[in-house]
Protein backbone atom coordinates (compact mmCIF):
# COMPACT_ATOMS: atom_id res chain seq x y z
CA UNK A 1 4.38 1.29 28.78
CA UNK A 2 6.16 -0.19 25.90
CA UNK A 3 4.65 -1.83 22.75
CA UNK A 4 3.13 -5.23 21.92
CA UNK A 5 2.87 -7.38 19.16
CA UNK A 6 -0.74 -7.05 19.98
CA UNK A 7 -0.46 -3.10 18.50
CA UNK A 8 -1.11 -2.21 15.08
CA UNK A 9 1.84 -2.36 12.38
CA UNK A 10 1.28 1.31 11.57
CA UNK A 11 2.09 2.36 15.17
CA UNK A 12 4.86 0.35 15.13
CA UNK A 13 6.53 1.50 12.22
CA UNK A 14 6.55 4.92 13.50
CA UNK A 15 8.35 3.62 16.92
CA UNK A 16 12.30 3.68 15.57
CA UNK A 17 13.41 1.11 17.59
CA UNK A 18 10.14 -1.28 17.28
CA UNK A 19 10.92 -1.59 13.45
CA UNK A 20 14.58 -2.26 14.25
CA UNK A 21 13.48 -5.19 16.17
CA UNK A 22 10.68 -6.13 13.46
CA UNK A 23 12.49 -5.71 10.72
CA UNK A 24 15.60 -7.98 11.93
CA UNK A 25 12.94 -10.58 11.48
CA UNK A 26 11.09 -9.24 8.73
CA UNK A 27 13.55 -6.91 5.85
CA UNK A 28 11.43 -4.59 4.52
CA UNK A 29 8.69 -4.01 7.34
CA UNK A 30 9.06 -0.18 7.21
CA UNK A 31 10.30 0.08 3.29
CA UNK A 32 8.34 -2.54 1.27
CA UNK A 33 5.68 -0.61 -0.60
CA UNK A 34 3.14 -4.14 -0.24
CA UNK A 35 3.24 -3.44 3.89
CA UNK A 36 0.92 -0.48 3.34
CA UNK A 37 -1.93 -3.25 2.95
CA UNK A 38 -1.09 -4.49 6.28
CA UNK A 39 -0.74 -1.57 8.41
CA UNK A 40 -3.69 -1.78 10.05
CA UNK A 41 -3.32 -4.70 11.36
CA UNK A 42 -1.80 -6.14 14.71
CA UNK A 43 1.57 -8.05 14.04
CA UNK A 44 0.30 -11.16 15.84
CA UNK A 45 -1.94 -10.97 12.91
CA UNK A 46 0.00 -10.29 10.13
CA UNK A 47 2.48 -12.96 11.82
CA UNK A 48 -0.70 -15.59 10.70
CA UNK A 49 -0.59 -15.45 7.58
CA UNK A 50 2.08 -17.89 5.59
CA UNK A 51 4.73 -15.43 4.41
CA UNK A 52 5.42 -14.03 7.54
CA UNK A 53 6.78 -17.11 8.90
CA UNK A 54 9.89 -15.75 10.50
CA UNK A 55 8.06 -13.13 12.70
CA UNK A 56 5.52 -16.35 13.31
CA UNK A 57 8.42 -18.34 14.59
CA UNK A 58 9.99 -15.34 17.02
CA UNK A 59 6.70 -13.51 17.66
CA UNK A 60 7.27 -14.18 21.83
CA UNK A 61 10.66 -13.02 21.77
CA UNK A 62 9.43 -10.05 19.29
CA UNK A 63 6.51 -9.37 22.05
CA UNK A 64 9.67 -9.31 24.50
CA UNK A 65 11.95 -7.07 22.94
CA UNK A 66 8.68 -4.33 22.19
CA UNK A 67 7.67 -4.64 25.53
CA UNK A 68 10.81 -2.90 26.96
CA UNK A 69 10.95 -0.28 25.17
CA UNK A 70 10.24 2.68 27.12
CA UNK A 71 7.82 5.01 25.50
């Protein structure tokens, strides 16, 4: 099944390898105390908002990478 940038960020985070690949773009996705606020959301929409530019920028190839992983 894999993941999505279309799945929340707290569902992510608890995937291993889908906060490798977000936090290559994104230091501190699974250790920044401020991501808390955002866990609820997707990461196409935290990718929206202006200082997540870099995962704006690479969010296809980020929806590529999540999507094969295999659950």
């Amino acid at each position: 099944m894999g993941y999505s940038i279309d799945d929340k960020c707290k569902k992510l985070a608890k995937c291993p390898e889908a906060a490798a690949i977000i936090t290559e773009y994104s230091p501190g996705f699974t250790t920044d105390p401020q991501m808390k606020m955002v866990m609820g959301l997707t990461l196409r929409k935290l990718a929206s908002f202006p200082q997540a530019k870099d995962l704006a920028d690479n969010l296809d190839a980020i929806d590529e990478r999540l999507r094969a992983i295999e659950d």
